[in-house]
N, C-alpha and C. Protein backbone atom coordinates (compact mmCIF):
# COMPACT_ATOMS: atom_id res chain seq x y z
N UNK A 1 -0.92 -23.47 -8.05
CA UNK A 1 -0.97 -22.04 -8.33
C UNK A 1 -1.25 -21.82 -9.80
N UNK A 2 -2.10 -20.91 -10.08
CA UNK A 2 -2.11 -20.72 -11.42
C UNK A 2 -1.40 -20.33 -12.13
N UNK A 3 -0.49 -20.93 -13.61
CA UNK A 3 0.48 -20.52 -14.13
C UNK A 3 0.90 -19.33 -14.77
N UNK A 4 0.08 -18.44 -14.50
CA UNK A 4 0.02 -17.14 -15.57
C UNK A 4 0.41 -16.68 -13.68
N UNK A 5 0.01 -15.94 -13.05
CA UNK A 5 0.22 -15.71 -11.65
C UNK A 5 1.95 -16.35 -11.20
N UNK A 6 2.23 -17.69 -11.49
CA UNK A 6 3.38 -17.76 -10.92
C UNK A 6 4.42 -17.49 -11.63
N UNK A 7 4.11 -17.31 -13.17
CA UNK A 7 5.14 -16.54 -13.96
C UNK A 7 5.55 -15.35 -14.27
N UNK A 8 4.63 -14.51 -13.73
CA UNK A 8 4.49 -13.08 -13.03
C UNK A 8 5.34 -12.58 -11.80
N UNK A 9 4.74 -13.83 -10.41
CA UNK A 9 5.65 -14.05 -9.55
C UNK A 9 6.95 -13.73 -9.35
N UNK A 10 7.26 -15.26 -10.54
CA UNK A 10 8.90 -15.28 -10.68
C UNK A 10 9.46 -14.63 -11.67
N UNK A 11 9.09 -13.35 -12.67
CA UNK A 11 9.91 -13.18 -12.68
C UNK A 11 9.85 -11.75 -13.06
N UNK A 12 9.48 -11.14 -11.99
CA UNK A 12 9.38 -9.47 -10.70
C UNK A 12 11.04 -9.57 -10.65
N UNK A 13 11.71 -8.72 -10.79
CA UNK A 13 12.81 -8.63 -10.89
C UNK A 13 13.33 -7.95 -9.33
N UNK A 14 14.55 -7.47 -8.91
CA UNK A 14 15.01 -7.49 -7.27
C UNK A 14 14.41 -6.03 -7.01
N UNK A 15 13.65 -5.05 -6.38
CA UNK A 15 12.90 -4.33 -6.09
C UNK A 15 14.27 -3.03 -6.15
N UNK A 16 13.76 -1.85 -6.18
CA UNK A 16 15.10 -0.41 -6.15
C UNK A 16 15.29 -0.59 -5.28
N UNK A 17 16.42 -0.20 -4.71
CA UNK A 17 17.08 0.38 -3.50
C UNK A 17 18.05 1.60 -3.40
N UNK A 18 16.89 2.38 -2.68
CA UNK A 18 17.40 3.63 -2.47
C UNK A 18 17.08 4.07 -1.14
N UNK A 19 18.35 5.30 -1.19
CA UNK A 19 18.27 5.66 0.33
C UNK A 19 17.73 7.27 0.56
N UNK A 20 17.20 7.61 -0.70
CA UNK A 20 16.91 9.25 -1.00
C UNK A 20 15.57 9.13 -0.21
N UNK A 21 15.23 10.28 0.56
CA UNK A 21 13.92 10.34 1.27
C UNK A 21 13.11 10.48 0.37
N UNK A 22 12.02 9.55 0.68
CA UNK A 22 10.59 9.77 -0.53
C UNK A 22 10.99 9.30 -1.74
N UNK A 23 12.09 8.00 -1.90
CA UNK A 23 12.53 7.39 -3.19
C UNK A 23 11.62 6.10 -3.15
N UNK A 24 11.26 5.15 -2.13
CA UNK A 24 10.28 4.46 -1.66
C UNK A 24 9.28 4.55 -0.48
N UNK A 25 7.91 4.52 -1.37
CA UNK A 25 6.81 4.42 -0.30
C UNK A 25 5.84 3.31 -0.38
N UNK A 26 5.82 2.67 1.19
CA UNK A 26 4.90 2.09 1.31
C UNK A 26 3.19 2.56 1.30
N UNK A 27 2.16 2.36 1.02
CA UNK A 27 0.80 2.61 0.58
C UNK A 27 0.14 1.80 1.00
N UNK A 28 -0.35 2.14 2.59
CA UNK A 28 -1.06 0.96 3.41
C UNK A 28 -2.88 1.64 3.19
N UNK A 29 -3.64 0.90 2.30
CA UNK A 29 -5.15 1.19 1.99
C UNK A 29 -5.99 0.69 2.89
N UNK A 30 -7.16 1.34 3.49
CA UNK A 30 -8.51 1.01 4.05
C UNK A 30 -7.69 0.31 5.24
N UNK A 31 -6.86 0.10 5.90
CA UNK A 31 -6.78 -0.75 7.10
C UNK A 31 -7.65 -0.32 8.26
N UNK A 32 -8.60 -0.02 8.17
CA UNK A 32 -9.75 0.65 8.91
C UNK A 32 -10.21 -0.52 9.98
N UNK A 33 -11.16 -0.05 11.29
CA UNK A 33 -11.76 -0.78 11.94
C UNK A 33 -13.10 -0.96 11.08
N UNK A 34 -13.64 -0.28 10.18
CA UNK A 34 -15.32 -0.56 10.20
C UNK A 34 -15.18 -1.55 8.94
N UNK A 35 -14.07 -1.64 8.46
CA UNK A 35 -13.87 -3.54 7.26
C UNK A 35 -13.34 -4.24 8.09
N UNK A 36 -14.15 -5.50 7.89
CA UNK A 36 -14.16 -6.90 8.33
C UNK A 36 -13.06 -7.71 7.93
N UNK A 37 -13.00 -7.28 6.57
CA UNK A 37 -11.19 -8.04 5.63
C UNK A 37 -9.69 -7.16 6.32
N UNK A 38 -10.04 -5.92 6.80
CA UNK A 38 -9.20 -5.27 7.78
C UNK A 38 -8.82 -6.04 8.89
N UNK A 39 -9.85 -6.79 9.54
CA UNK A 39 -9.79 -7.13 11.34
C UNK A 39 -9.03 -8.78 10.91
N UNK A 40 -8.71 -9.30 9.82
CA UNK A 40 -8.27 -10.50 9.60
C UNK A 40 -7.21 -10.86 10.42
N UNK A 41 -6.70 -11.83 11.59
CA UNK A 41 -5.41 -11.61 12.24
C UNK A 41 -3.85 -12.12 10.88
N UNK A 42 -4.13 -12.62 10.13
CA UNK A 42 -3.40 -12.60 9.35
C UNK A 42 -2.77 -11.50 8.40
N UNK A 43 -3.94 -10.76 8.13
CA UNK A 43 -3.74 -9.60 7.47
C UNK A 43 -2.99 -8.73 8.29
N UNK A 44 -3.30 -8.19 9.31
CA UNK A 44 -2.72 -7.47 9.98
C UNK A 44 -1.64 -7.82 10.70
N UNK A 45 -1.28 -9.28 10.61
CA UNK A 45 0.28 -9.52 10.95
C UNK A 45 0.83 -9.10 9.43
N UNK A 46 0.47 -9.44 8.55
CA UNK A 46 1.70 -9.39 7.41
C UNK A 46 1.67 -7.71 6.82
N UNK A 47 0.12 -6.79 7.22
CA UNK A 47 0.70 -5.32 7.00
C UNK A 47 1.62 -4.84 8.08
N UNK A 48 1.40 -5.07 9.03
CA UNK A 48 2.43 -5.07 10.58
C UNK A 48 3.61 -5.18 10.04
N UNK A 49 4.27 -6.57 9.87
CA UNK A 49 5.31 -6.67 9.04
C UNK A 49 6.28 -5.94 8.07
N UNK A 50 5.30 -5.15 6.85
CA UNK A 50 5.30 -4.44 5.77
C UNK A 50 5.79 -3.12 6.55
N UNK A 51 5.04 -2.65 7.12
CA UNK A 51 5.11 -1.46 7.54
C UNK A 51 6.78 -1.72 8.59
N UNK A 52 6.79 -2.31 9.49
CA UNK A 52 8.22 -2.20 10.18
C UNK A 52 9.09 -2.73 9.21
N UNK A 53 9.21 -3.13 8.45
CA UNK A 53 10.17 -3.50 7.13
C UNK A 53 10.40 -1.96 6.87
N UNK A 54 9.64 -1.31 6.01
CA UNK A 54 9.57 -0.09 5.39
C UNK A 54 9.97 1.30 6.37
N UNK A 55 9.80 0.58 7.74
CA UNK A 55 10.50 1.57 8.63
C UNK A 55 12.12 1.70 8.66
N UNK A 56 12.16 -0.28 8.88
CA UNK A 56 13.74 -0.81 9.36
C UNK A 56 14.63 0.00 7.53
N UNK A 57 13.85 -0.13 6.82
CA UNK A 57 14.53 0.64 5.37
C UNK A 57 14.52 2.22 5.03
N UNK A 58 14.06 2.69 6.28
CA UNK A 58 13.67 4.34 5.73
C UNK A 58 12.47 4.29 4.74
N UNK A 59 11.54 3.81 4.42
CA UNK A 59 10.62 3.64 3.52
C UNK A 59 9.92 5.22 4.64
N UNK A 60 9.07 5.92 3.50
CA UNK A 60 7.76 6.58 3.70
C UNK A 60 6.87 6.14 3.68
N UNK A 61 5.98 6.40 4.53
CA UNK A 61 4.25 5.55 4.27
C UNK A 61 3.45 6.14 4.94
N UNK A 62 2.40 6.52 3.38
CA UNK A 62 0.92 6.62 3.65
C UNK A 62 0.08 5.97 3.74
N UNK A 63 -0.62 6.10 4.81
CA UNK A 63 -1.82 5.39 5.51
C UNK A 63 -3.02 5.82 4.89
N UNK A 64 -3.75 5.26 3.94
CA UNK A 64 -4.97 5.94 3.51
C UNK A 64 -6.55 5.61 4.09
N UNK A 65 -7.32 6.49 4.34
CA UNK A 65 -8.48 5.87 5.06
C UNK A 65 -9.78 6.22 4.30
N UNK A 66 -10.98 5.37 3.86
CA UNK A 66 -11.50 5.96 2.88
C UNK A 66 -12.79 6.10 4.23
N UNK A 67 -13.27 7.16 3.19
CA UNK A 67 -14.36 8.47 3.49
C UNK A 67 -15.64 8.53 2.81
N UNK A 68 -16.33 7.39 2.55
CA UNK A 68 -17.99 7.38 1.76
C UNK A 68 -18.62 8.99 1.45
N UNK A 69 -18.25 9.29 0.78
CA UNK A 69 -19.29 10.50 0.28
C UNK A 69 -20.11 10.52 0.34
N UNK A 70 -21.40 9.46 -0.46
CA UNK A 70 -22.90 9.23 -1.04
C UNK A 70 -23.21 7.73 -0.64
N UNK A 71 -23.60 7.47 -0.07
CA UNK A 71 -24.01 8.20 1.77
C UNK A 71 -22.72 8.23 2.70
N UNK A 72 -23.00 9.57 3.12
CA UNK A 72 -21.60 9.80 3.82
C UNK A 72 -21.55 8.49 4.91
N UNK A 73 -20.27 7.95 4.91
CA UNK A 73 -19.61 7.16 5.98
C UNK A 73 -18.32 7.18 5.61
N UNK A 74 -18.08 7.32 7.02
CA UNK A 74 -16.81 6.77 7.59
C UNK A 74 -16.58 5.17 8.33
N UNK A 75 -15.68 4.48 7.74
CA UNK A 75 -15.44 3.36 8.11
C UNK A 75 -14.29 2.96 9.32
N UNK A 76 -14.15 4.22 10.10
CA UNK A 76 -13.10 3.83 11.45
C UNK A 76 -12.47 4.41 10.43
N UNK A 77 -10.85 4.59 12.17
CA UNK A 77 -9.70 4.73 12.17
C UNK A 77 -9.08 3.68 11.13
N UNK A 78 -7.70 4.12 11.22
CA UNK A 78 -6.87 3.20 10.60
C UNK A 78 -6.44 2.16 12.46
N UNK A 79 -6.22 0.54 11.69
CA UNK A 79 -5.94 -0.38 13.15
C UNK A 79 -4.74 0.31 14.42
N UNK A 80 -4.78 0.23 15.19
CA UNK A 80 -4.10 0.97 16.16
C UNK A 80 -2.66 0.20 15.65
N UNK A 81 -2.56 -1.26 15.41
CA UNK A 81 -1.88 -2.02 15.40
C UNK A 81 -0.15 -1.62 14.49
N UNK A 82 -1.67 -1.10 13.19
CA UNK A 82 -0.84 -0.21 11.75
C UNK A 82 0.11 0.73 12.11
N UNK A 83 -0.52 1.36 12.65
CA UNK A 83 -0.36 3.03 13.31
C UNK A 83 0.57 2.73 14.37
N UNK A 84 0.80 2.18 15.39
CA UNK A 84 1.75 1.80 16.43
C UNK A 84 3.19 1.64 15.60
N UNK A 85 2.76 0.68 14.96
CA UNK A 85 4.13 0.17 13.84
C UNK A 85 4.29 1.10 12.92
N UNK A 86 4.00 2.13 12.18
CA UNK A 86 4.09 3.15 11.28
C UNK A 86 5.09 4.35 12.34
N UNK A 87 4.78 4.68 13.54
CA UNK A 87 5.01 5.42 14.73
C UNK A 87 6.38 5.06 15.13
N UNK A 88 6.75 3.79 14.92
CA UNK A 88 7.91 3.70 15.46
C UNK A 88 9.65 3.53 15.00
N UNK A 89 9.43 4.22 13.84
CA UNK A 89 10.29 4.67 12.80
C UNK A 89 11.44 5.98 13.77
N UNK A 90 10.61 6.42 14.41
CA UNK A 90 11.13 8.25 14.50
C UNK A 90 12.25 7.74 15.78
N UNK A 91 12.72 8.00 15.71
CA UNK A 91 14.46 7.21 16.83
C UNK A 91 14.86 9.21 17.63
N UNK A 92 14.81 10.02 16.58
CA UNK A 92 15.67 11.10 17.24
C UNK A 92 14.54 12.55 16.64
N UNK A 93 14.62 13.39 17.41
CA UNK A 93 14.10 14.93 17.39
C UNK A 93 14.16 15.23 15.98
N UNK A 94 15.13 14.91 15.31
CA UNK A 94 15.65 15.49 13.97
C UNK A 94 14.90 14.52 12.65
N UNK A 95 15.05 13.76 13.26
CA UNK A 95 14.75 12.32 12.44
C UNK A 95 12.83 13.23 11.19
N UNK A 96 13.61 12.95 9.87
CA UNK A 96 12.49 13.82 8.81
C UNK A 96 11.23 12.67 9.67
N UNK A 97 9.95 13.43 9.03
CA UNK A 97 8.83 12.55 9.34
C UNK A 97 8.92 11.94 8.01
N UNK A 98 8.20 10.51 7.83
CA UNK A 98 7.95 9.76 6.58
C UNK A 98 6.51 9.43 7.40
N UNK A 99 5.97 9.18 7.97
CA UNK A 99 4.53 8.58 8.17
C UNK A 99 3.65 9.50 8.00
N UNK A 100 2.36 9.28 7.13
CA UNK A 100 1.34 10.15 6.63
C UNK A 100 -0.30 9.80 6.65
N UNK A 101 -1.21 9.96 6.99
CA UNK A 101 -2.55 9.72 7.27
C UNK A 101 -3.30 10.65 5.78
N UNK A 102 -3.42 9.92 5.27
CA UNK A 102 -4.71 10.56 4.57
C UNK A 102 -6.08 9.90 4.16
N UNK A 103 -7.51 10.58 4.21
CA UNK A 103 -8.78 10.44 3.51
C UNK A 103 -8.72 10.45 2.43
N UNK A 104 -9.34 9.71 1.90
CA UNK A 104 -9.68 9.50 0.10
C UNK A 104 -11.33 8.98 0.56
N UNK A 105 -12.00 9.95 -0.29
CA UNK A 105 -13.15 10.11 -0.88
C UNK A 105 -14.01 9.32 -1.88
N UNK A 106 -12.88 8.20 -3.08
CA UNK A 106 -12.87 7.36 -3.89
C UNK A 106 -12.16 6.32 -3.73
N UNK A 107 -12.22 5.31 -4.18
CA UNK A 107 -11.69 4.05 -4.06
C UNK A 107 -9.84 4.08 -4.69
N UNK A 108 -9.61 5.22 -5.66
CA UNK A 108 -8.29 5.27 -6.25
C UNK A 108 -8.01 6.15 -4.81
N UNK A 109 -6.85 6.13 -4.49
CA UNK A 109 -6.33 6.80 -3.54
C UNK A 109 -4.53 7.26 -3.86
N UNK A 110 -4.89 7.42 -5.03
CA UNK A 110 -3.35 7.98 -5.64
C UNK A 110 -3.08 9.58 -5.83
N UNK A 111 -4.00 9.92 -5.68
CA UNK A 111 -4.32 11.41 -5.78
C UNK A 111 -3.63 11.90 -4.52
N UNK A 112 -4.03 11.44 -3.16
CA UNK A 112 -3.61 11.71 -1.66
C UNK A 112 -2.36 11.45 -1.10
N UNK A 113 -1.78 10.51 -2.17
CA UNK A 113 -0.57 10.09 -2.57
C UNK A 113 0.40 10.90 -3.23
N UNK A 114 -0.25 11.37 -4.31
CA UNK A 114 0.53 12.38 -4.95
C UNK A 114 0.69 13.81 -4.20
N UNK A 115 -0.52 14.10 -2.87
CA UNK A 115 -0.17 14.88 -2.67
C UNK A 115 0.87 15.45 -1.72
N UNK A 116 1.38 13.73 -0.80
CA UNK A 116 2.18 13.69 0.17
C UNK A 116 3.42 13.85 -0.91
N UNK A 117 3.32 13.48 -1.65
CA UNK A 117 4.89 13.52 -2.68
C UNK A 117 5.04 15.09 -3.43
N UNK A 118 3.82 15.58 -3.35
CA UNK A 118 4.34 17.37 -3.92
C UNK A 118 4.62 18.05 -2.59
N UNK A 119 3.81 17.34 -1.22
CA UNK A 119 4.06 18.37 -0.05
C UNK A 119 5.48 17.96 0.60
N UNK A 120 6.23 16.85 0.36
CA UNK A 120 7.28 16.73 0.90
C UNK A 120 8.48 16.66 -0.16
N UNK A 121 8.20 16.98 -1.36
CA UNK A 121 9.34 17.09 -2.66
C UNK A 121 9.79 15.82 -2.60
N UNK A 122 8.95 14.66 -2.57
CA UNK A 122 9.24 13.55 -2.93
C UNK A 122 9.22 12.92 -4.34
N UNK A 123 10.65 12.16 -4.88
CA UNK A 123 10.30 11.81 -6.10
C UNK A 123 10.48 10.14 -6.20
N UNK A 124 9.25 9.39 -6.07
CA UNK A 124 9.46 8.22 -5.58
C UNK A 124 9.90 7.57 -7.03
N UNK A 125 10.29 6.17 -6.77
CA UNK A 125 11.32 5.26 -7.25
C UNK A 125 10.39 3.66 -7.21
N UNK A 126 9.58 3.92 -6.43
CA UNK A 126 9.14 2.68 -6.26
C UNK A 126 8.37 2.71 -5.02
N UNK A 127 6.73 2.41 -5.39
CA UNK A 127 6.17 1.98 -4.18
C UNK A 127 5.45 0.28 -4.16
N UNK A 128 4.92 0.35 -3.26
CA UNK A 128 4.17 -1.03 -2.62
C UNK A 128 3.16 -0.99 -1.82
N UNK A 129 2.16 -1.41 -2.37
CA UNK A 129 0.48 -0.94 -1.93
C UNK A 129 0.29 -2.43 -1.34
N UNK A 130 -0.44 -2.48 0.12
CA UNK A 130 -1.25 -3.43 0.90
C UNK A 130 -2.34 -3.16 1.26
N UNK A 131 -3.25 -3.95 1.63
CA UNK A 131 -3.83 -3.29 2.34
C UNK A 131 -5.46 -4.04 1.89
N UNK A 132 -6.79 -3.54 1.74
CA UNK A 132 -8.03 -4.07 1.67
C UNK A 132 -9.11 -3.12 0.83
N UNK A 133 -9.56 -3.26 -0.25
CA UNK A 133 -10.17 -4.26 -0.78
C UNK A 133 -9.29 -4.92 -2.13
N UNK A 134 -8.72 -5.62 -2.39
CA UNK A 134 -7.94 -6.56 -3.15
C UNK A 134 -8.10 -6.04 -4.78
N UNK A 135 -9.33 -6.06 -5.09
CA UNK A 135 -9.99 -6.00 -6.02
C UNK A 135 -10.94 -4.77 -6.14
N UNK A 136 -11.00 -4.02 -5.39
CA UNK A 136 -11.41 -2.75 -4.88
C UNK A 136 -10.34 -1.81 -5.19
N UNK A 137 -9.66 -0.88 -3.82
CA UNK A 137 -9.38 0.64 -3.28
C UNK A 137 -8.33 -0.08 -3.75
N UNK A 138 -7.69 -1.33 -3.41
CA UNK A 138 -6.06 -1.60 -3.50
C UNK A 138 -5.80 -1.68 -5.58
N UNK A 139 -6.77 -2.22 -6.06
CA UNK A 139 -6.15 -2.32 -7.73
C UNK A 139 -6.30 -0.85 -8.24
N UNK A 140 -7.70 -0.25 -7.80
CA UNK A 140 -7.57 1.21 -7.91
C UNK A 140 -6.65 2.42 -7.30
N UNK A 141 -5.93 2.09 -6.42
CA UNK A 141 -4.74 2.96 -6.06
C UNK A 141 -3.47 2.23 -6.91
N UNK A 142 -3.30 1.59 -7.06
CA UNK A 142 -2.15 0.92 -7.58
C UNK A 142 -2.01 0.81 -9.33
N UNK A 143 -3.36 1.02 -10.00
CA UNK A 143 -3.75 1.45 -11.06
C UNK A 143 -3.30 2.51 -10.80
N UNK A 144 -3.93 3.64 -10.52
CA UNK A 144 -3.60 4.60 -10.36
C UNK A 144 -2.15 5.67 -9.85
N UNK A 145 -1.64 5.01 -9.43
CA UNK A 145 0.17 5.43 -8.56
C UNK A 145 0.76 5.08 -10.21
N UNK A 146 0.38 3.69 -10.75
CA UNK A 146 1.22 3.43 -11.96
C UNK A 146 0.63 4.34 -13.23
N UNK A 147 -0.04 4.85 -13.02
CA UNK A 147 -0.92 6.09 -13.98
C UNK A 147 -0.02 7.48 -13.83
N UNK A 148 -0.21 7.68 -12.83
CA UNK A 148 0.08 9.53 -11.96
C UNK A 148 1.82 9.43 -12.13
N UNK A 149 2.23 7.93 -12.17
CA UNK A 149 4.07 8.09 -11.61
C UNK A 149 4.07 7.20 -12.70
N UNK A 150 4.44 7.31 -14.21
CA UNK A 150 4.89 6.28 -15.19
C UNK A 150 6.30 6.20 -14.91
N UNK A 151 7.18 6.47 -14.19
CA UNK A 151 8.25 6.02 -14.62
C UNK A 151 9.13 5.78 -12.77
N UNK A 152 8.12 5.38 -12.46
CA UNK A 152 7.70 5.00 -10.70
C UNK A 152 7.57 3.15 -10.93
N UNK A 153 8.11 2.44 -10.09
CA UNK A 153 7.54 0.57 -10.34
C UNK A 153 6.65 0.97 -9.06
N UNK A 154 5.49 0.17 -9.37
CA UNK A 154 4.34 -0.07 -8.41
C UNK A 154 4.23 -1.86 -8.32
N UNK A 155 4.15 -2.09 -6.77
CA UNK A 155 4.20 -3.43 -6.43
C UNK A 155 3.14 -3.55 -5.66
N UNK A 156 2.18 -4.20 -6.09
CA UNK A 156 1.45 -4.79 -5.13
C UNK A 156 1.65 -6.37 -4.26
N UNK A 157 1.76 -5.90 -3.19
CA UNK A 157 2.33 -7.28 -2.22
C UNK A 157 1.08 -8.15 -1.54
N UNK A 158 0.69 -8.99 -2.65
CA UNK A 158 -0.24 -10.02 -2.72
C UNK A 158 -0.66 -10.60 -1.09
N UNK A 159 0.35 -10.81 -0.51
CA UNK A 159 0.44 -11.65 0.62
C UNK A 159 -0.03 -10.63 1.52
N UNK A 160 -0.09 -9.43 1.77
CA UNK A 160 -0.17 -8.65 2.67
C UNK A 160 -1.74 -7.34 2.07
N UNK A 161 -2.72 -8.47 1.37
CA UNK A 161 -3.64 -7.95 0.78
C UNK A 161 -5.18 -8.93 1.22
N UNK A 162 -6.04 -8.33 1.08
CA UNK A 162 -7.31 -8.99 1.47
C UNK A 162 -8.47 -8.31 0.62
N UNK A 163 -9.66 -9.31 0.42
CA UNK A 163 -10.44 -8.85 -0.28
C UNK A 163 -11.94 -9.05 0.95
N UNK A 164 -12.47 -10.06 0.70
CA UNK A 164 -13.38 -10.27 1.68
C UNK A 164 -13.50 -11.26 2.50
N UNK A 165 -13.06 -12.76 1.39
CA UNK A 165 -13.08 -13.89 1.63
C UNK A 165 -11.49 -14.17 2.00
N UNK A 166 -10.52 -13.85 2.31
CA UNK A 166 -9.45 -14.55 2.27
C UNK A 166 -8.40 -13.74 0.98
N UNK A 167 -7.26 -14.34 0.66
CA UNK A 167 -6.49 -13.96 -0.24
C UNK A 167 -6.00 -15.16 -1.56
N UNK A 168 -6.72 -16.19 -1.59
CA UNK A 168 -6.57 -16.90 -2.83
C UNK A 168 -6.54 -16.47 -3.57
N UNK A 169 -5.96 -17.38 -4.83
CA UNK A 169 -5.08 -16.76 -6.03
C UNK A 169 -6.02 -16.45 -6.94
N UNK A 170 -7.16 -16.94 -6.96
CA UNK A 170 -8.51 -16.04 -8.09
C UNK A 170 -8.89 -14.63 -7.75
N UNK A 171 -8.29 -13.90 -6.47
CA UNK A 171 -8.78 -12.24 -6.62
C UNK A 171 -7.68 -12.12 -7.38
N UNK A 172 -6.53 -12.66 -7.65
CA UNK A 172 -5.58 -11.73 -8.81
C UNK A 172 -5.63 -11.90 -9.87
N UNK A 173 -6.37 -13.15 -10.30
CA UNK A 173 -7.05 -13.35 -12.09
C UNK A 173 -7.54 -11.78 -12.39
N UNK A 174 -6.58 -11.73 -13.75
CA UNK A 174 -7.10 -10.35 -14.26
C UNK A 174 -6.88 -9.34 -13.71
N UNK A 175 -5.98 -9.19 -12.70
CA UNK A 175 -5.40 -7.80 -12.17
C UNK A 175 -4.65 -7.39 -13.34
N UNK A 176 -4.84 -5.89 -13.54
CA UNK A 176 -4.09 -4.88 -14.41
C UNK A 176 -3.42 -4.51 -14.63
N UNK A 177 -2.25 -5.60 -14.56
CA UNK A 177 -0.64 -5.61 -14.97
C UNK A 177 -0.07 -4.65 -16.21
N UNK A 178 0.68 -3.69 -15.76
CA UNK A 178 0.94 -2.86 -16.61
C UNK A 178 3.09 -2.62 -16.60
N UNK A 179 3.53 -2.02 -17.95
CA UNK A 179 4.56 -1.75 -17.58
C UNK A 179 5.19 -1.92 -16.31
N UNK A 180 4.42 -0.85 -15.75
CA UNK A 180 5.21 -0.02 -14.55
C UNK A 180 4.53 -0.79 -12.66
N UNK A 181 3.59 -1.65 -12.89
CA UNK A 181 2.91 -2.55 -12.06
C UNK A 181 3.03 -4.07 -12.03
N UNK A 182 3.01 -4.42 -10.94
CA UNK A 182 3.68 -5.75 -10.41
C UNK A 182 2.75 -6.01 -9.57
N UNK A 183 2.30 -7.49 -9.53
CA UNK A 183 2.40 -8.01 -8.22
C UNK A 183 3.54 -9.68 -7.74
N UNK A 184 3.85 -9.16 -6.46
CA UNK A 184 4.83 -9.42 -6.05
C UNK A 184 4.49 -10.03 -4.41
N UNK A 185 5.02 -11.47 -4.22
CA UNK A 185 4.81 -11.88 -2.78
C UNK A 185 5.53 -10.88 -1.82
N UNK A 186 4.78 -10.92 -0.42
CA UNK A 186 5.20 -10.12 0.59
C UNK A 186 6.93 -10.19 0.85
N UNK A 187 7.78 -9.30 0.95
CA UNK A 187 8.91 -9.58 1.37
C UNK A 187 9.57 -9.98 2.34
C-alpha cells in the first residue's frame, strides 16, 4: 500500500456519533444503471452494505443521480439494489423520512445536498460519500460537502467507491485532503 495513503488511513480518528436527525448523512453518487463502474458486483455489495449500516444507525441518505445537460443524458435510475436497501429503514407510520433522491446537473453534487439539509433543518455532523466516479462526481461532491459544511467531517469510504477500472490505491494518489475531508476504509 502506498505509504502516504496508509498513514492517512490510520490515522482517521473514531467517526461522530450522533443520534440528532440529519446529524449524519450518507451520500450515495451516480449508482446509476447507464455506468458500467455502477453494475460492479462488488461495488454494489459494499454500497448495499453502507447504506443498511446507515439505516441500522439512523443515518440520512441522499441518493444522487446525475443528469448530462450538454448533450442532454440521462444515465438510468439509481440500482434497484441501492434503493431496496435505502427503503428499508422506515419500521413504523411515524418513523421521520431520512431517504432522499436527487438530480445533479454537474459532477459536484453538494448543492442537492445542501438542499435536503435546508429542506429538512438538518445540521449535519458528519457525512460519507460512496459511490462512482472515484475521481470524478465522488471527489467533486466530497470537495464540495467539505466546502458548503466547514465545520461538517466529510469521509470518503474508499472501499465502497469505483472509478472505471476497479478501486486500486492509485485513484486516491492526490485526492484533496482537506481539514474537514478524509478518506477512510469502508466500515
Amino acid at each position: 500500500m502506498n505509504p502516504e495513503l496508509s498513514t492517512i488511513l490510520k490515522t482517521a480518528p473514531p467517526p461522530v456519533q450522533a443520534t440528532v436527525l440529519g446529524s449524519n448523512i450518507l451520500v450515495v453518487v451516480d449508482m446509476q444503471m447507464g455506468f458500467a463502474a455502477a453494475l460492479e458486483p462488488w461495488l454494489l455489495d459494499a454500497v448495499e452494505a453502507e447504506v443498511r449500516r446507515a439505516n441500522q444507525d439512523s443515518w440520512s441518505i441522499v441518493a444522487l443521480e446525475f443528469l448530462c445537460a450538454n448533450p442532454l443524458r440521462f444515465y438510468g435510475d439509481t440500482h434497484d439494489r441501492v434503493v431496496d436497501a435505502a427503503r428499508t429503514r422506515k419500521e413504523k407510520a411515524d418513523d421521520p423520512q431520512r431517504f432522499f433522491m436527487r438530480a445533479k446537473a454537474q459532477m459536484d453534487g453538494s448543492e442537492r445536498v445542501l438542499d435536503v439539509c435546508l429542506k429538512e433543518g438538518y445540521q449535519p455532523q458528519l457525512f460519507r460519500v460512496c459511490g462512482v466516479k472515484s475521481r470524478a462526481c465522488v471527489e467533486a461532491t466530497a470537495v464540495g460537502l467539505a466546502t458548503r459544511f466547514p465545520r461538517s467531517m466529510v469521509e470518503v469510504l474508499i472501499g465502497a467507491c469505483n472509478q472505471d477500472n476497479g478501486n486500486d490505491e492509485s485513484i486516491w494518489t492526490g485526492f484533496p485532503l482537506m481539514a474537514n475531508l478524509r478518506l477512510i476504509k469502508s466500515s
